[in-house]
PDB file of N, CA and C in Angstrom:
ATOM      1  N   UNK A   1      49.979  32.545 -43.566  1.00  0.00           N
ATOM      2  CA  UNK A   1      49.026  33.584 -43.836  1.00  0.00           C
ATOM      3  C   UNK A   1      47.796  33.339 -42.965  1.00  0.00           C
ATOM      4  N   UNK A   2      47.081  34.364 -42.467  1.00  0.00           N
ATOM      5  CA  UNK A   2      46.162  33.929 -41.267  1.00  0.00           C
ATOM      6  C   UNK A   2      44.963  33.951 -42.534  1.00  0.00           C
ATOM      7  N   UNK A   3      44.122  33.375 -41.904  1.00  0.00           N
ATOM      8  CA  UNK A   3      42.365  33.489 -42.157  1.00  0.00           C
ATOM      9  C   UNK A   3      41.997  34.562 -42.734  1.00  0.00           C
ATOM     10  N   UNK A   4      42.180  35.683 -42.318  1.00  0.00           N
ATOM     11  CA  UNK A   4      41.447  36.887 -42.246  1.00  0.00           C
ATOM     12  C   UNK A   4      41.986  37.716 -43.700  1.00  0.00           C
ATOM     13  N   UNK A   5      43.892  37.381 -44.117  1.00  0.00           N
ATOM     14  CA  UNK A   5      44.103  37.908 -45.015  1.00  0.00           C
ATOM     15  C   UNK A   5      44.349  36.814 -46.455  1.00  0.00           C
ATOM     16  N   UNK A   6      43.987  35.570 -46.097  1.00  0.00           N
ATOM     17  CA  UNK A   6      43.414  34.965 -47.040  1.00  0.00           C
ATOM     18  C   UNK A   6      42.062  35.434 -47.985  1.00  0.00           C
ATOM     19  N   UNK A   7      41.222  35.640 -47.046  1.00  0.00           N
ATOM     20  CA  UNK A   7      40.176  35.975 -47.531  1.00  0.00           C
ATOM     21  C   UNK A   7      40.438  37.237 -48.071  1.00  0.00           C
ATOM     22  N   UNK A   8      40.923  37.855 -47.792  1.00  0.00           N
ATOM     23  CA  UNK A   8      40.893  39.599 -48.329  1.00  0.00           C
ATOM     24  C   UNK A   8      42.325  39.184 -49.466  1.00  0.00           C
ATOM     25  N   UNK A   9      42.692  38.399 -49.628  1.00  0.00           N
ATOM     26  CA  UNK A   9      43.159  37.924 -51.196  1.00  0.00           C
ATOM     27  C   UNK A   9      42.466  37.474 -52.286  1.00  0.00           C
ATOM     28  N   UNK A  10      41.472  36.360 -51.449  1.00  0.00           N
ATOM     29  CA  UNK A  10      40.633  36.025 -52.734  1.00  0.00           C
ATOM     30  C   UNK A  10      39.628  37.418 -53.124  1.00  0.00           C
ATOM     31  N   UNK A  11      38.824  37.986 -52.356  1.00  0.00           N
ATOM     32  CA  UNK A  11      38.339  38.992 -52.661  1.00  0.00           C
ATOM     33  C   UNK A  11      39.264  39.758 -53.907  1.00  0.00           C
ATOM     34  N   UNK A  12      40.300  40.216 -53.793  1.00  0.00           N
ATOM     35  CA  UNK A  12      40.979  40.871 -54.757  1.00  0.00           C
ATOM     36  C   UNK A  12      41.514  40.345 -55.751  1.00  0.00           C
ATOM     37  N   UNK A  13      41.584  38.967 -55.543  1.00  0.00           N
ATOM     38  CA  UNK A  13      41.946  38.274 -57.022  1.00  0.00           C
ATOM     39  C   UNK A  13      40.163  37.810 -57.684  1.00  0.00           C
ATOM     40  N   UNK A  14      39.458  38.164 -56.612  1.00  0.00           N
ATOM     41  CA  UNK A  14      38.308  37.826 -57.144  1.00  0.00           C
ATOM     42  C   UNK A  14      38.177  39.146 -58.329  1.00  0.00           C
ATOM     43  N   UNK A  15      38.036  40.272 -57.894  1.00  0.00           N
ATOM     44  CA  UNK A  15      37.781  41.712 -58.338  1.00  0.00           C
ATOM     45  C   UNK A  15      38.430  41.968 -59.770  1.00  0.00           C
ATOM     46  N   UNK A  16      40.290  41.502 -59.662  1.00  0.00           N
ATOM     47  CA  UNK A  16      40.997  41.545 -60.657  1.00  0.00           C
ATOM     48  C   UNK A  16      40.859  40.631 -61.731  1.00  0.00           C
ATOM     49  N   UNK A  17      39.876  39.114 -61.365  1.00  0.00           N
ATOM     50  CA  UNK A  17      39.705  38.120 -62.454  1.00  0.00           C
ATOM     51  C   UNK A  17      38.587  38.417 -63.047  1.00  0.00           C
ATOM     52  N   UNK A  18      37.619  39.513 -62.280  1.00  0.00           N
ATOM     53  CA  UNK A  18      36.382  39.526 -62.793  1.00  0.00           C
ATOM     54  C   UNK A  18      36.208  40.197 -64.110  1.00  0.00           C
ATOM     55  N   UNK A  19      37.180  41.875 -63.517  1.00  0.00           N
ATOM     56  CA  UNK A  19      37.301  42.639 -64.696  1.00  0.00           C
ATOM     57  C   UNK A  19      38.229  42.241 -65.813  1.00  0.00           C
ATOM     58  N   UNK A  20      39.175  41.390 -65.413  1.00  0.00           N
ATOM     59  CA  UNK A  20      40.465  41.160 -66.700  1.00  0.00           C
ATOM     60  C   UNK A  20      39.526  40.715 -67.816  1.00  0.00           C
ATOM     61  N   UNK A  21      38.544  39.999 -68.257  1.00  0.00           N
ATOM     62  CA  UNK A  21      37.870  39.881 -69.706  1.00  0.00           C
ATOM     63  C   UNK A  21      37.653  41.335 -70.412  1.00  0.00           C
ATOM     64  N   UNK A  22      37.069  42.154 -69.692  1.00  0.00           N
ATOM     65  CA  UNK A  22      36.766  43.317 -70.250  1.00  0.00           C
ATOM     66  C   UNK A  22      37.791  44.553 -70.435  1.00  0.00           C
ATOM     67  N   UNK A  23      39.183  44.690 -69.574  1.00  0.00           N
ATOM     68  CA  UNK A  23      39.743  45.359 -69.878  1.00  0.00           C
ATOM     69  C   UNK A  23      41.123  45.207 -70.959  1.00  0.00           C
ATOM     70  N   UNK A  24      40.741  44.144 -71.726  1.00  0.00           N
ATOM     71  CA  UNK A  24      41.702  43.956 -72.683  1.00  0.00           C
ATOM     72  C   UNK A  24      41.263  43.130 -73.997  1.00  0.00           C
ATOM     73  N   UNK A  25      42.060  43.122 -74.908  1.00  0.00           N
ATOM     74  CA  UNK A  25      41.445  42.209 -76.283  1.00  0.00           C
ATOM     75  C   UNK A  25      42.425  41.021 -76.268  1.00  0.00           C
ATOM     76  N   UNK A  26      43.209  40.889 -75.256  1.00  0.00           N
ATOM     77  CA  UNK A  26      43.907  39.227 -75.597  1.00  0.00           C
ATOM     78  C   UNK A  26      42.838  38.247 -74.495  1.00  0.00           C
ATOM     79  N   UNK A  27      43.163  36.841 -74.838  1.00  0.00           N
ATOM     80  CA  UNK A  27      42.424  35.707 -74.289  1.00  0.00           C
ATOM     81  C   UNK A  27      43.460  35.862 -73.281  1.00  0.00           C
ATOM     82  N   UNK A  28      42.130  36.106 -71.839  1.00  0.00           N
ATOM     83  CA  UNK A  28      42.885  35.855 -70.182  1.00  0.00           C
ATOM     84  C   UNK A  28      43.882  36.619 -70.381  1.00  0.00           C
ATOM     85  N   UNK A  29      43.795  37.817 -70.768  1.00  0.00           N
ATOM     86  CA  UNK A  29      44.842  38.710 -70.477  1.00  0.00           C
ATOM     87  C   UNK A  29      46.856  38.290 -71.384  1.00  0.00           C
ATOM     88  N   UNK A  30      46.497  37.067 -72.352  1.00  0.00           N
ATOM     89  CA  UNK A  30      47.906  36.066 -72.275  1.00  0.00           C
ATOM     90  C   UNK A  30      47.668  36.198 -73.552  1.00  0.00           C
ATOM     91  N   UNK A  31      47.047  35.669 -74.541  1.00  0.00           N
ATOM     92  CA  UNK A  31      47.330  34.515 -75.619  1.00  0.00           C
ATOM     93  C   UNK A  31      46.079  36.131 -76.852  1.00  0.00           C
ATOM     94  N   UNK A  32      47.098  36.367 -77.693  1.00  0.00           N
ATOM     95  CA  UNK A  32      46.748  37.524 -78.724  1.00  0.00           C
ATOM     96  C   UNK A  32      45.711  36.641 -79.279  1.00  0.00           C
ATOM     97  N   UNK A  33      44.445  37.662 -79.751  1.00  0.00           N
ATOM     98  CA  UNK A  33      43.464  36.869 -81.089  1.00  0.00           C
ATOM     99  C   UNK A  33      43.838  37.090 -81.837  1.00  0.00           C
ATOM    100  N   UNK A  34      43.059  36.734 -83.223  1.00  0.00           N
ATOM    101  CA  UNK A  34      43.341  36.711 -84.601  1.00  0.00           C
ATOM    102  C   UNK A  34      42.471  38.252 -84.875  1.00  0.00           C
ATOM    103  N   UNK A  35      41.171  38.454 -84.313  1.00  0.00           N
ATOM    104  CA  UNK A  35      40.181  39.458 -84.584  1.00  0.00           C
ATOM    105  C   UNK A  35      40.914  40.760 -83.883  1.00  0.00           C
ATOM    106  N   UNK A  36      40.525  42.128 -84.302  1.00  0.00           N
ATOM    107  CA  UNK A  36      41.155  43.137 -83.356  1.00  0.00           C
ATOM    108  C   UNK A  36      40.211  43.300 -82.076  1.00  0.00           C
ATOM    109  N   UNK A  37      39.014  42.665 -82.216  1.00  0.00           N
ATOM    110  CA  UNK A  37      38.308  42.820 -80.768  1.00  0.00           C
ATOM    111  C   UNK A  37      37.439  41.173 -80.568  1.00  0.00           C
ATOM    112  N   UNK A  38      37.168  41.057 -79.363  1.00  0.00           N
ATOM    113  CA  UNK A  38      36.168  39.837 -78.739  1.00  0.00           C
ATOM    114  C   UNK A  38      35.203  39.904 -78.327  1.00  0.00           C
ATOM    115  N   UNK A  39      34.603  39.310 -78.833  1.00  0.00           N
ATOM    116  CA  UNK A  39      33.021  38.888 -78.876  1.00  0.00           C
ATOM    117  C   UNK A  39      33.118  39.311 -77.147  1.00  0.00           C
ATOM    118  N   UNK A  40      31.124  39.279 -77.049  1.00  0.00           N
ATOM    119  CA  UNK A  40      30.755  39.342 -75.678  1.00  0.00           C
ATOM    120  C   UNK A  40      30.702  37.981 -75.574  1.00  0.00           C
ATOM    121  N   UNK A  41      30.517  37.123 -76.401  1.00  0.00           N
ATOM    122  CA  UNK A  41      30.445  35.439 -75.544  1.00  0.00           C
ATOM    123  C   UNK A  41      31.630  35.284 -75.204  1.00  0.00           C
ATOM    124  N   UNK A  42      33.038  35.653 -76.209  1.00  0.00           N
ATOM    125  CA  UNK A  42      34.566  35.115 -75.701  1.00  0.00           C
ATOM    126  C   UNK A  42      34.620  35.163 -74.191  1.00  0.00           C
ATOM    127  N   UNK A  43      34.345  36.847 -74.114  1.00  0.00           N
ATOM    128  CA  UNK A  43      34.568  37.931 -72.590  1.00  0.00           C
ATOM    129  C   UNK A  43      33.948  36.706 -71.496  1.00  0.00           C
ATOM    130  N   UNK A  44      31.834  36.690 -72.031  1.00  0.00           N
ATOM    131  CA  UNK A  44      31.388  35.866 -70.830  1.00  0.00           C
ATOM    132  C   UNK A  44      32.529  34.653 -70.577  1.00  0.00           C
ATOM    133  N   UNK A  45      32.547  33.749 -71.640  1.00  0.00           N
ATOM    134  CA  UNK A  45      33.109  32.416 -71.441  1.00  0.00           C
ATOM    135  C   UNK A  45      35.173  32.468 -70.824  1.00  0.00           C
ATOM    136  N   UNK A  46      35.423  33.346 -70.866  1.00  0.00           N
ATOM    137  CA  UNK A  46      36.501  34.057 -70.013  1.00  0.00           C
ATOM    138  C   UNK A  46      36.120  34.409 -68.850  1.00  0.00           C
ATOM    139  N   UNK A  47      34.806  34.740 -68.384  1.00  0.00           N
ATOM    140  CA  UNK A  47      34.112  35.352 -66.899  1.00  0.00           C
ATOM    141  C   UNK A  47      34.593  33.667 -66.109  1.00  0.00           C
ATOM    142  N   UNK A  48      33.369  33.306 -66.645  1.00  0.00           N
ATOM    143  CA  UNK A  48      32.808  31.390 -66.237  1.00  0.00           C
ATOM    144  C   UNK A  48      34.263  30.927 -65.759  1.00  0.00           C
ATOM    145  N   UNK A  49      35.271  30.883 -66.823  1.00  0.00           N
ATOM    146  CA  UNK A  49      36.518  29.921 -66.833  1.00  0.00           C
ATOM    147  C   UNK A  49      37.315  30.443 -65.234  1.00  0.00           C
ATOM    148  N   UNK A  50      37.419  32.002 -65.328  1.00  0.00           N
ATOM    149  CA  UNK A  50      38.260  32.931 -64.151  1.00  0.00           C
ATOM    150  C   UNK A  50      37.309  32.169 -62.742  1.00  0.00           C
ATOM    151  N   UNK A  51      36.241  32.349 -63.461  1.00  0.00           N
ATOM    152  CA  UNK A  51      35.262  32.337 -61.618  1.00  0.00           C
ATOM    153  C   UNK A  51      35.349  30.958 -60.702  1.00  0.00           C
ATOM    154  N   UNK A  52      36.007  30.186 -61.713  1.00  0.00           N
ATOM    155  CA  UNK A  52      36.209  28.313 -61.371  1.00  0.00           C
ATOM    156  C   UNK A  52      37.813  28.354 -60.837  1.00  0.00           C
ATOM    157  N   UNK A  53      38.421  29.410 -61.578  1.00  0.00           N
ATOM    158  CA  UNK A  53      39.805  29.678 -61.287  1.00  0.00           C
ATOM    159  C   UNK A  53      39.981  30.177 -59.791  1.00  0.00           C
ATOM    160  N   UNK A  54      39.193  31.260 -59.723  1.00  0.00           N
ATOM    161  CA  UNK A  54      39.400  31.825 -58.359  1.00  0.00           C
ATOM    162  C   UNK A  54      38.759  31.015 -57.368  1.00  0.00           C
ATOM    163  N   UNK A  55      37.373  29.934 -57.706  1.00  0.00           N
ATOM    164  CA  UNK A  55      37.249  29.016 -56.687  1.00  0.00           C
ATOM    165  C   UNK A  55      38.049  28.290 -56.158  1.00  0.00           C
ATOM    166  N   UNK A  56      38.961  27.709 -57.435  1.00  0.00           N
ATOM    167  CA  UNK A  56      40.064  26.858 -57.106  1.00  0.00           C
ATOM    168  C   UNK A  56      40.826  27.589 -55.693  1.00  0.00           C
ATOM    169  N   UNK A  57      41.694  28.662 -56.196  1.00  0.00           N
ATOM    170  CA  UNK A  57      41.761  29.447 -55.457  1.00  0.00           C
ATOM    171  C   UNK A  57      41.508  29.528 -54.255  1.00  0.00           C
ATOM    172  N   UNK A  58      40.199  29.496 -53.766  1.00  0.00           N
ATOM    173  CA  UNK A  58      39.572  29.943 -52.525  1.00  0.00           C
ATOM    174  C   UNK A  58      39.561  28.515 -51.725  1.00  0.00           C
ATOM    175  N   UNK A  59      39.342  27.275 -52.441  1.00  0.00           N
ATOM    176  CA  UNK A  59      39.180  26.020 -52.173  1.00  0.00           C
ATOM    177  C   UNK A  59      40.921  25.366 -51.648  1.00  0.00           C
ATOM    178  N   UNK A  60      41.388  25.845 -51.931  1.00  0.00           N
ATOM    179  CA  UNK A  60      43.036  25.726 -52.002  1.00  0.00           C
ATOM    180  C   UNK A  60      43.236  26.501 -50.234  1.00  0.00           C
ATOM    181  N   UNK A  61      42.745  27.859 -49.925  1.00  0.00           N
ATOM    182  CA  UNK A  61      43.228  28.414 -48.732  1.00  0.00           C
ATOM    183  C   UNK A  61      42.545  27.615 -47.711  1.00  0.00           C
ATOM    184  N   UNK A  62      41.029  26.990 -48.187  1.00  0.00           N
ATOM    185  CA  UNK A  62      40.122  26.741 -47.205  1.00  0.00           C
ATOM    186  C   UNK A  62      40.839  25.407 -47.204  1.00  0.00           C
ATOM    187  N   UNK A  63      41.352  24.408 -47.792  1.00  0.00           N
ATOM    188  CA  UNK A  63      42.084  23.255 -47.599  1.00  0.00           C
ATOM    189  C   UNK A  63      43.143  22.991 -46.494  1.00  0.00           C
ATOM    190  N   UNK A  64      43.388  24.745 -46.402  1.00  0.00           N
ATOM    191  CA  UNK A  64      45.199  24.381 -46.035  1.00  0.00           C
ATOM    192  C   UNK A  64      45.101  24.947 -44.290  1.00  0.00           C
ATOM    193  N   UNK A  65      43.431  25.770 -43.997  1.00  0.00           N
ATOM    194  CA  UNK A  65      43.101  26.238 -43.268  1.00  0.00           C
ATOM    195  C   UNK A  65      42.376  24.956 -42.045  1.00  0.00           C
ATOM    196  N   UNK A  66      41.869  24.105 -42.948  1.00  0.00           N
ATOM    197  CA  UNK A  66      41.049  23.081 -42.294  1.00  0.00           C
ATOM    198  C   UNK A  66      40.287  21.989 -43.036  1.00  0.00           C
ATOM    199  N   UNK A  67      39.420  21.714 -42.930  1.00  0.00           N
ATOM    200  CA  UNK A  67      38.434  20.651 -43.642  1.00  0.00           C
ATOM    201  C   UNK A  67      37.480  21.426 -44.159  1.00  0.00           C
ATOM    202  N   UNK A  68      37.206  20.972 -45.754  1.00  0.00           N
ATOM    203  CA  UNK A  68      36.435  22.264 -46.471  1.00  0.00           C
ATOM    204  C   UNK A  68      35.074  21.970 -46.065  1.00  0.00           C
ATOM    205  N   UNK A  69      34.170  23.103 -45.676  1.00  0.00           N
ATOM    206  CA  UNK A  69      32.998  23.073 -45.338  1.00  0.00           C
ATOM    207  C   UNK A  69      32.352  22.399 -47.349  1.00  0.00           C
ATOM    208  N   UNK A  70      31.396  21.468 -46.605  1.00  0.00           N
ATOM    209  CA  UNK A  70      30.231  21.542 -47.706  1.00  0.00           C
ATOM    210  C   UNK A  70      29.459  22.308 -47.952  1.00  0.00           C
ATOM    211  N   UNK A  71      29.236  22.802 -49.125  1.00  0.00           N
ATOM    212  CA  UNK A  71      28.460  23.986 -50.379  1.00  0.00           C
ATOM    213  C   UNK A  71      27.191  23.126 -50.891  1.00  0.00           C
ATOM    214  N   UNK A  72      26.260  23.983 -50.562  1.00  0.00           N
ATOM    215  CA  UNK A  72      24.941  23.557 -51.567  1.00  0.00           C
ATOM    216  C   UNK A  72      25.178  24.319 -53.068  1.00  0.00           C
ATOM    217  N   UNK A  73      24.088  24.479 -53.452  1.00  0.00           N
ATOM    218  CA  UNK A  73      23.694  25.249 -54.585  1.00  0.00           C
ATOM    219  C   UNK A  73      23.729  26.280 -54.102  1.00  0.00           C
ATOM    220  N   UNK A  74      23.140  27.383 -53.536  1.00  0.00           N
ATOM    221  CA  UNK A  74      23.031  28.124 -52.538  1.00  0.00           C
ATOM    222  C   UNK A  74      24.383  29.294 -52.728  1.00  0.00           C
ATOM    223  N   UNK A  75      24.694  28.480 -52.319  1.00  0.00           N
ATOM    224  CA  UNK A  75      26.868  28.991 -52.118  1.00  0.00           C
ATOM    225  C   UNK A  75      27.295  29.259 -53.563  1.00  0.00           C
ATOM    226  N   UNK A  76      27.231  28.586 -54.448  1.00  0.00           N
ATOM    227  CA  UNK A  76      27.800  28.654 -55.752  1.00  0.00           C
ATOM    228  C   UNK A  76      26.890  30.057 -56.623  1.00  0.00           C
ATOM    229  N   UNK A  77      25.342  29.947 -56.049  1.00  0.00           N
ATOM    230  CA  UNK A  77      24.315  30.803 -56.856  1.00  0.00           C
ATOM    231  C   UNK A  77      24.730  32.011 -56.640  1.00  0.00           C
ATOM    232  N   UNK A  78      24.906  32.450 -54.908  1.00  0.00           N
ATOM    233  CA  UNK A  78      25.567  33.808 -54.359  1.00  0.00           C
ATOM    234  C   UNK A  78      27.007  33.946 -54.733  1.00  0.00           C
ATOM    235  N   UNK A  79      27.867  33.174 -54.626  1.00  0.00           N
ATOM    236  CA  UNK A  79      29.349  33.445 -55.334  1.00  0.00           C
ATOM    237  C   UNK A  79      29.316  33.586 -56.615  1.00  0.00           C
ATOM    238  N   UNK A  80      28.367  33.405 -57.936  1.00  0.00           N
ATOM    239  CA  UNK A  80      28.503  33.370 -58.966  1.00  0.00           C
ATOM    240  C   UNK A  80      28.020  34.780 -59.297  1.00  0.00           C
ATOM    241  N   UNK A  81      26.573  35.447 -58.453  1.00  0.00           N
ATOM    242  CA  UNK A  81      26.430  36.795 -58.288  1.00  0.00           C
ATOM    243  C   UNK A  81      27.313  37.566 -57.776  1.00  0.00           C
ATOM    244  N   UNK A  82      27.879  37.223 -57.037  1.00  0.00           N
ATOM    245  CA  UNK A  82      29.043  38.312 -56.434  1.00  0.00           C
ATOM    246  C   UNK A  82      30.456  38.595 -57.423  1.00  0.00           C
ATOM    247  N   UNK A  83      30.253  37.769 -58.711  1.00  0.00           N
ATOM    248  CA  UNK A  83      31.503  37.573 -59.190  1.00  0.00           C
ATOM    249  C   UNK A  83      31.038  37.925 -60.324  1.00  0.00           C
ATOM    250  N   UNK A  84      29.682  38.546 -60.366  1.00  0.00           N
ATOM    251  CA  UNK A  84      29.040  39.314 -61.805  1.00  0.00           C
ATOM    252  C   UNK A  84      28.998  40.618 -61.176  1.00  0.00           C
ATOM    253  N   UNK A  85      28.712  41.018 -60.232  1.00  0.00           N
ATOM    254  CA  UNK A  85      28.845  42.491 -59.428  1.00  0.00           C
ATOM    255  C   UNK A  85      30.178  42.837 -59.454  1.00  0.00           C
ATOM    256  N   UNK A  86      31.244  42.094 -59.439  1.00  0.00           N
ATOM    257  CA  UNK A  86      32.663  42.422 -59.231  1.00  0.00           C
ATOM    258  C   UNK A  86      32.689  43.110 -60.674  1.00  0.00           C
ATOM    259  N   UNK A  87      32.555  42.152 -61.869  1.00  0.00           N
ATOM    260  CA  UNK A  87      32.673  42.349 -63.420  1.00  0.00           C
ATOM    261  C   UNK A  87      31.541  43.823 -63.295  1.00  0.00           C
ATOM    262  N   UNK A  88      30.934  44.518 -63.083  1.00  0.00           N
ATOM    263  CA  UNK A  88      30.512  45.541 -63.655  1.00  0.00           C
ATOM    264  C   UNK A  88      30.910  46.524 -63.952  1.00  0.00           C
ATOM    265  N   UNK A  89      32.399  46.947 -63.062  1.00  0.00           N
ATOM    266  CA  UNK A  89      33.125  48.042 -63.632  1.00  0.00           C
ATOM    267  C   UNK A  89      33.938  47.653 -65.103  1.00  0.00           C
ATOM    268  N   UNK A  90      34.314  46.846 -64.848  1.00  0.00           N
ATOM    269  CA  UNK A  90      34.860  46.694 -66.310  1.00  0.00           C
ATOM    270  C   UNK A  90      34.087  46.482 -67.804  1.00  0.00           C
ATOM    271  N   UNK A  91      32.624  45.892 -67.409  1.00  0.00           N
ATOM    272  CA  UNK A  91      31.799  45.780 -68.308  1.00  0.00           C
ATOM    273  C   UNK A  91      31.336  47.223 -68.356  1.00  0.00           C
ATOM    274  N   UNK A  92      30.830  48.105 -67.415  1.00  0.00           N
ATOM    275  CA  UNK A  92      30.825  49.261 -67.611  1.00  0.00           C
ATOM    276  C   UNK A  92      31.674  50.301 -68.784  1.00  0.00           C
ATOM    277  N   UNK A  93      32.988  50.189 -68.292  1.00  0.00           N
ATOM    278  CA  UNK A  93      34.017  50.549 -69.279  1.00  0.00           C
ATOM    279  C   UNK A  93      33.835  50.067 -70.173  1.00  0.00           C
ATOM    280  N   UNK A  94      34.013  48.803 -70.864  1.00  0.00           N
ATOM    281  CA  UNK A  94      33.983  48.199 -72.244  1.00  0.00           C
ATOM    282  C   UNK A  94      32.679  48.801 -72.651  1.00  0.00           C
ATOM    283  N   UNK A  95      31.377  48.590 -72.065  1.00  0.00           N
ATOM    284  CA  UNK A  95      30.730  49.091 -73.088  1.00  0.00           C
ATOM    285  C   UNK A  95      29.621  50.081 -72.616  1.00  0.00           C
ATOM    286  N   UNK A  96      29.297  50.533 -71.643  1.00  0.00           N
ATOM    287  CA  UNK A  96      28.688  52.061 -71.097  1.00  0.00           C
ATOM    288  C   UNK A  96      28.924  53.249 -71.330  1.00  0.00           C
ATOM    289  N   UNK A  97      30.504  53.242 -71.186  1.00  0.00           N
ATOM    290  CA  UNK A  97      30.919  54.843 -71.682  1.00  0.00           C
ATOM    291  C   UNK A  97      31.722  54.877 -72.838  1.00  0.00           C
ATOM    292  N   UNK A  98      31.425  55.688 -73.478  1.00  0.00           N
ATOM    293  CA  UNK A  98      31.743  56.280 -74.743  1.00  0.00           C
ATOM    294  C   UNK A  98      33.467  56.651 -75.029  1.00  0.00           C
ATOM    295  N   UNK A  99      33.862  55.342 -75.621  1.00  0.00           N
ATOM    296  CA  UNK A  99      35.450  56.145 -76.109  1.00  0.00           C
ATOM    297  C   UNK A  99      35.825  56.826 -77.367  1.00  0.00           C
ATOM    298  N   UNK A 100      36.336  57.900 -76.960  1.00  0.00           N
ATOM    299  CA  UNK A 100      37.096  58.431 -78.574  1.00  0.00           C
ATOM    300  C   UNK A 100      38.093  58.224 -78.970  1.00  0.00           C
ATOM    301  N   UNK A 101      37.954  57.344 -80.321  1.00  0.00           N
ATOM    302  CA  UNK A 101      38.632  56.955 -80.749  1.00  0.00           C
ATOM    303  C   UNK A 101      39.361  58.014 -81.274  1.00  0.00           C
ATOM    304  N   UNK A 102      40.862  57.991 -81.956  1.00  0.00           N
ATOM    305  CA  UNK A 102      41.690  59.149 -82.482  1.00  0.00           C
ATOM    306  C   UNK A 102      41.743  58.073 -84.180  1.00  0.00           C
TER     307      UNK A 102
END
């Protein structure tokens, strides 16, 4: 896989891990709750867990590509924003617009 469509993978598994808390009521999309819905801390603490996931992820292509560049704080502060901008459509949905229920 070259460089170029590595990256345009993590991007999209970035996008798809961001929203999966919000567009469903099981844990990570897998494992049913006991409650019929989840807390906003479950969702956040499902955000946090995905966003370490998809680093892995990203840390894994950049391994196999070369020698991983060193990250300040810096790197983690902007990837952690970019991976709360990803989550807004789905947080949007869950709780911005109005569903009718039947």
């Amino acid at each position: 896989m070259s460089q170029s469509a590595s990256v345009w993978l993590v991007l999209v598994l970035a996008l798809a891990a961001a929203n999966l808390p919000f567009l469903n009521e099981r844990l990570f999309g897998l494992v049913p709750l006991r409650s019929a819905h989840k807390l906003l801390a479950v969702r956040l603490a499902e955000l946090v867990v995905l966003f370490f996931l998809v680093g892995g992820v990203g840390l894994l292509f950049e391994r196999r590509v070369g020698q991983i560049a060193p990250q300040g704080w810096e790197f983690y502060a902007v990837s952690g924003a970019l991976f709360l901008v990803l989550a807004f459509p789905g947080f949007t949905w869950r709780y911005l617009i109005k569903h009718h229920r039947s």
